[in-house]
C-alpha atoms as a PDB file:
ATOM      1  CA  UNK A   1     -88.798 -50.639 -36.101  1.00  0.00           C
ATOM      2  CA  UNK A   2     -89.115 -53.358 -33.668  1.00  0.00           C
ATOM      3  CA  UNK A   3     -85.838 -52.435 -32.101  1.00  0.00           C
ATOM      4  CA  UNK A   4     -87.053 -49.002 -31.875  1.00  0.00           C
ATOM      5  CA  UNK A   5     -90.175 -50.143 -29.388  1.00  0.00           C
ATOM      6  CA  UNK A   6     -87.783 -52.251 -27.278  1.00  0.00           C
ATOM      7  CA  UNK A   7     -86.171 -48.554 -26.695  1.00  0.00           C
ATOM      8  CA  UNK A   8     -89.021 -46.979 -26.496  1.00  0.00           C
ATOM      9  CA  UNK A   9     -89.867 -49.948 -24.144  1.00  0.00           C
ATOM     10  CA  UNK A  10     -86.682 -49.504 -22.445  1.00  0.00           C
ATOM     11  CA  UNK A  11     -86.977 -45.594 -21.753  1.00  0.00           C
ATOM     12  CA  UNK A  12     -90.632 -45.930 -20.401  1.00  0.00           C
ATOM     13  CA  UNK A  13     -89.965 -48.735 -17.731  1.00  0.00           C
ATOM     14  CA  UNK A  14     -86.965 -46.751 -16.303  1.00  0.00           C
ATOM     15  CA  UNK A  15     -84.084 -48.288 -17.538  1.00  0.00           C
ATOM     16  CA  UNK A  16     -82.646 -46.065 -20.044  1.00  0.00           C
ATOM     17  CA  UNK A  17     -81.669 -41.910 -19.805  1.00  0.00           C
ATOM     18  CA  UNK A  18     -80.945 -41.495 -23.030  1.00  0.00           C
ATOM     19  CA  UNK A  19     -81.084 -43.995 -26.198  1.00  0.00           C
ATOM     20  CA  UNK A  20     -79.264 -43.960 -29.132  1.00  0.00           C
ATOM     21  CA  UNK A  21     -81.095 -45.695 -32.106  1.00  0.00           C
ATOM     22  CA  UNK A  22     -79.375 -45.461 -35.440  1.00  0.00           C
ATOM     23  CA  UNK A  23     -82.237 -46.458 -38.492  1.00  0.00           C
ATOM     24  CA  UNK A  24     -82.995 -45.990 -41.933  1.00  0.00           C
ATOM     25  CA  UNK A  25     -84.080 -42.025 -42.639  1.00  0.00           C
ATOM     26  CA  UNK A  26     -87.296 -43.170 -44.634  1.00  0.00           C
ATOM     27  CA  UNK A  27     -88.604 -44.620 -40.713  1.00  0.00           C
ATOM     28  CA  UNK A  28     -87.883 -40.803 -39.533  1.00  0.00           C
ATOM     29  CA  UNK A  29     -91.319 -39.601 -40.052  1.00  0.00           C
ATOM     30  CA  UNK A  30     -93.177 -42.380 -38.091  1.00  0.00           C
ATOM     31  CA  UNK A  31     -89.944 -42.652 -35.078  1.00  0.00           C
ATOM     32  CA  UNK A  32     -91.059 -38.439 -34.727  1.00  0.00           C
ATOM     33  CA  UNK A  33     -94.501 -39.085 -34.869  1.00  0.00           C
ATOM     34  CA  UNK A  34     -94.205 -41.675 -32.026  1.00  0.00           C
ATOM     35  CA  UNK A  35     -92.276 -39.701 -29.722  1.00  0.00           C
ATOM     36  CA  UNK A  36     -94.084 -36.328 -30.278  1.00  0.00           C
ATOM     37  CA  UNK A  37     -97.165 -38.534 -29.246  1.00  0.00           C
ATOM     38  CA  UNK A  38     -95.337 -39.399 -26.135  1.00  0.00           C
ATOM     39  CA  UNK A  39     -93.975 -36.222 -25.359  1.00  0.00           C
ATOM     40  CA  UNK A  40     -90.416 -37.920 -25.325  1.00  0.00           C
ATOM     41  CA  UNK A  41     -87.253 -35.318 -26.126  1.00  0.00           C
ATOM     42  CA  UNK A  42     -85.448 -35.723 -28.893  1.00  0.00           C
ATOM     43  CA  UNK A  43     -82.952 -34.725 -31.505  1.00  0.00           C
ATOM     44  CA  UNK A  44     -82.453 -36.205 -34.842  1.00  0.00           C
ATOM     45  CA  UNK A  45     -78.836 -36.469 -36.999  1.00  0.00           C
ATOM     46  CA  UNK A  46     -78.150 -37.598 -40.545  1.00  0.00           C
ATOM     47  CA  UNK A  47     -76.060 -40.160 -40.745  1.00  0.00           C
ATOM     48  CA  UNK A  48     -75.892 -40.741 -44.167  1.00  0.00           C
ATOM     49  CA  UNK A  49     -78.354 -40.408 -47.273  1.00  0.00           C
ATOM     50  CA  UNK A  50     -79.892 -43.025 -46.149  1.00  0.00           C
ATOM     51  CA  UNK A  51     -79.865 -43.426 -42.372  1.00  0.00           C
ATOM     52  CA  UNK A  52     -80.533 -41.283 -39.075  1.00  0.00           C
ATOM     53  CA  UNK A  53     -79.312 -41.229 -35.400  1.00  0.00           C
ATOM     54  CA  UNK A  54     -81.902 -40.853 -33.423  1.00  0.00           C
ATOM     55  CA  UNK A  55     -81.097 -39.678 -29.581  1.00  0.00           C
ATOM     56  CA  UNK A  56     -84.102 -39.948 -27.348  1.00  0.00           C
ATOM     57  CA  UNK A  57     -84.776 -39.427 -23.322  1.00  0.00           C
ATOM     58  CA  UNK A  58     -84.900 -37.713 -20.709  1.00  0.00           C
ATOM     59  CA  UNK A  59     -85.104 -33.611 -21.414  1.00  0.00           C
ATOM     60  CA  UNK A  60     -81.615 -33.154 -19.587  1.00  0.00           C
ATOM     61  CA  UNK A  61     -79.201 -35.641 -21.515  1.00  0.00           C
ATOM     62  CA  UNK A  62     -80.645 -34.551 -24.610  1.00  0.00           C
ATOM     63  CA  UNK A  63     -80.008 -30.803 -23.774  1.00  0.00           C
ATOM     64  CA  UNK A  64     -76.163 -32.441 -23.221  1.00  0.00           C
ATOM     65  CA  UNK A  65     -76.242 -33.787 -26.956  1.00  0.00           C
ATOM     66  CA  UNK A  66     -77.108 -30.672 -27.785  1.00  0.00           C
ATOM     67  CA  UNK A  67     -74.801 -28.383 -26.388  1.00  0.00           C
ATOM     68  CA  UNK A  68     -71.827 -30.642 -28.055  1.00  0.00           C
ATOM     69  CA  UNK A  69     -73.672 -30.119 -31.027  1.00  0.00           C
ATOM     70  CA  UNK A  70     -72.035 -32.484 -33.048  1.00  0.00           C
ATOM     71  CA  UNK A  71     -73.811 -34.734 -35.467  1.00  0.00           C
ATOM     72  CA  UNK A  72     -71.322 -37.003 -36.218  1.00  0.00           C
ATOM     73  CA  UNK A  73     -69.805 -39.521 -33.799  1.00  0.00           C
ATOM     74  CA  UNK A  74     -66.867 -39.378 -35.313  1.00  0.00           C
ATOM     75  CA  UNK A  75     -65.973 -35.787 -34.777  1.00  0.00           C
ATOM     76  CA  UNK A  76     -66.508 -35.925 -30.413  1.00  0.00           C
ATOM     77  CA  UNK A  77     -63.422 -35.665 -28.863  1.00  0.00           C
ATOM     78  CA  UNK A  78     -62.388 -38.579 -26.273  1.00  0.00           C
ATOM     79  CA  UNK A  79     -64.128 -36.740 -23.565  1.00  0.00           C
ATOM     80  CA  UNK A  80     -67.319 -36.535 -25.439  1.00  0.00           C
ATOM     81  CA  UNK A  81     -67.292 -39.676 -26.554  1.00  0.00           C
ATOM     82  CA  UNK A  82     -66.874 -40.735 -22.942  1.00  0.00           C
ATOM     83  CA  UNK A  83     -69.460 -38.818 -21.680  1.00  0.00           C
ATOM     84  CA  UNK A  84     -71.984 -40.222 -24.208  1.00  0.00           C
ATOM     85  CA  UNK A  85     -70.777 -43.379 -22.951  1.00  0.00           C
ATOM     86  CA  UNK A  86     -71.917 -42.545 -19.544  1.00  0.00           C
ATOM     87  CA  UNK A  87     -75.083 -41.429 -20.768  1.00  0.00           C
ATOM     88  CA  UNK A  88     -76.043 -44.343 -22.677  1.00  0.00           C
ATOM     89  CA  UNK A  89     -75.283 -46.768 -19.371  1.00  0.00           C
ATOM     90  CA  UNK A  90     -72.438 -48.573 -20.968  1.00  0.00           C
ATOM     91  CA  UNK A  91     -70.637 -49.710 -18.492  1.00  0.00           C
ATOM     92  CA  UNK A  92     -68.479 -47.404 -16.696  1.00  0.00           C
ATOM     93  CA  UNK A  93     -65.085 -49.974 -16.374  1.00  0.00           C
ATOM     94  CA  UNK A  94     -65.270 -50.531 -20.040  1.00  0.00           C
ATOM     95  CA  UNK A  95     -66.066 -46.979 -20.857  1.00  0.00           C
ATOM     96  CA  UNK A  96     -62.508 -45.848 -18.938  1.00  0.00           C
ATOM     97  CA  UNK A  97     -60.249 -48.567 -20.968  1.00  0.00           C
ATOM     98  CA  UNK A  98     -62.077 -47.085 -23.968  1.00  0.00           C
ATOM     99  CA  UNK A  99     -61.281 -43.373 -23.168  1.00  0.00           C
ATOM    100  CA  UNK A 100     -57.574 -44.754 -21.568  1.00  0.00           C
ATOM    101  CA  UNK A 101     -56.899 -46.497 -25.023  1.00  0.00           C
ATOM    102  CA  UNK A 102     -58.363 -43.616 -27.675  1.00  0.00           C
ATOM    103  CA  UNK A 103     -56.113 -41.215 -25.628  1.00  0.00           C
ATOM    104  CA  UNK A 104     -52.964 -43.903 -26.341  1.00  0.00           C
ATOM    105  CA  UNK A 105     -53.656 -44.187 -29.452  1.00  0.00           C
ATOM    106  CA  UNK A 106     -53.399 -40.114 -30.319  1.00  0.00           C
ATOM    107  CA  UNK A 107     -50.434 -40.068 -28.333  1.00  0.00           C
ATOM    108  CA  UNK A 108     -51.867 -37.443 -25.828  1.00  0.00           C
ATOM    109  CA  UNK A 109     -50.603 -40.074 -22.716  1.00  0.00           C
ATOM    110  CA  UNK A 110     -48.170 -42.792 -22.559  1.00  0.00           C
ATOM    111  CA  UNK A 111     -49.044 -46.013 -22.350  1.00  0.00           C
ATOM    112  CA  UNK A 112     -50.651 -47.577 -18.960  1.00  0.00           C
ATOM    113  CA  UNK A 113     -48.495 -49.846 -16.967  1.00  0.00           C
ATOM    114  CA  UNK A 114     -49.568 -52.494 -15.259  1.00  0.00           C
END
């Protein structure tokens, strides 16, 4: 839970939209509890049996995490993926060679030259 305060941390001061804190499901009850208390959006996924994605931020990037309406990060396309990215403030260099080399590896562009 301690990494879920720095978030929480993190979103308060300013420097986070949107967070992205994957835990175990049995903290699920207590993670809701603290950001109902806050009045923080939020939207919760199963990962697993045991473990939860919990997205958490600012009212319009979770309305975008919505509206993909995926719950697993395995099934967004490159473009979603990328746009996550975005949202999450990874940087934006690193986020293009990541969309660049997931669209290589499908096939769905030739490799960059250069």
């Amino acid at each position: 839970m301690r990494v879920f305060y720095h978030h929480l941390y993190e979103f308060k001061k300013g420097l986070r939209n949107l967070i992205l804190h994957t835990t175990k499901s049995s903290n699920q009850e207590l993670i809701e509890r603290n950001l109902k208390k806050k009045y923080i959006p939020y939207i919760i996924y199963n990962v697993s049996r045991d473990k939860i994605n919990v997205f958490f931020g600012n009212k319009h990037c979770i309305e975008v995490i919505k509206q993909i309406g995926k719950s697993n990060l395995k099934n967004y396309t490159d473009e979603e993926d990328f746009i996550l990215g975005i949202m999450l403030g990874y940087d934006r260099v690193e986020q293009c060679k990541r969309y660049m080399k997931r669209k290589i590896d499908t096939g769905a562009v030739d490799e960059l030259v250069g």
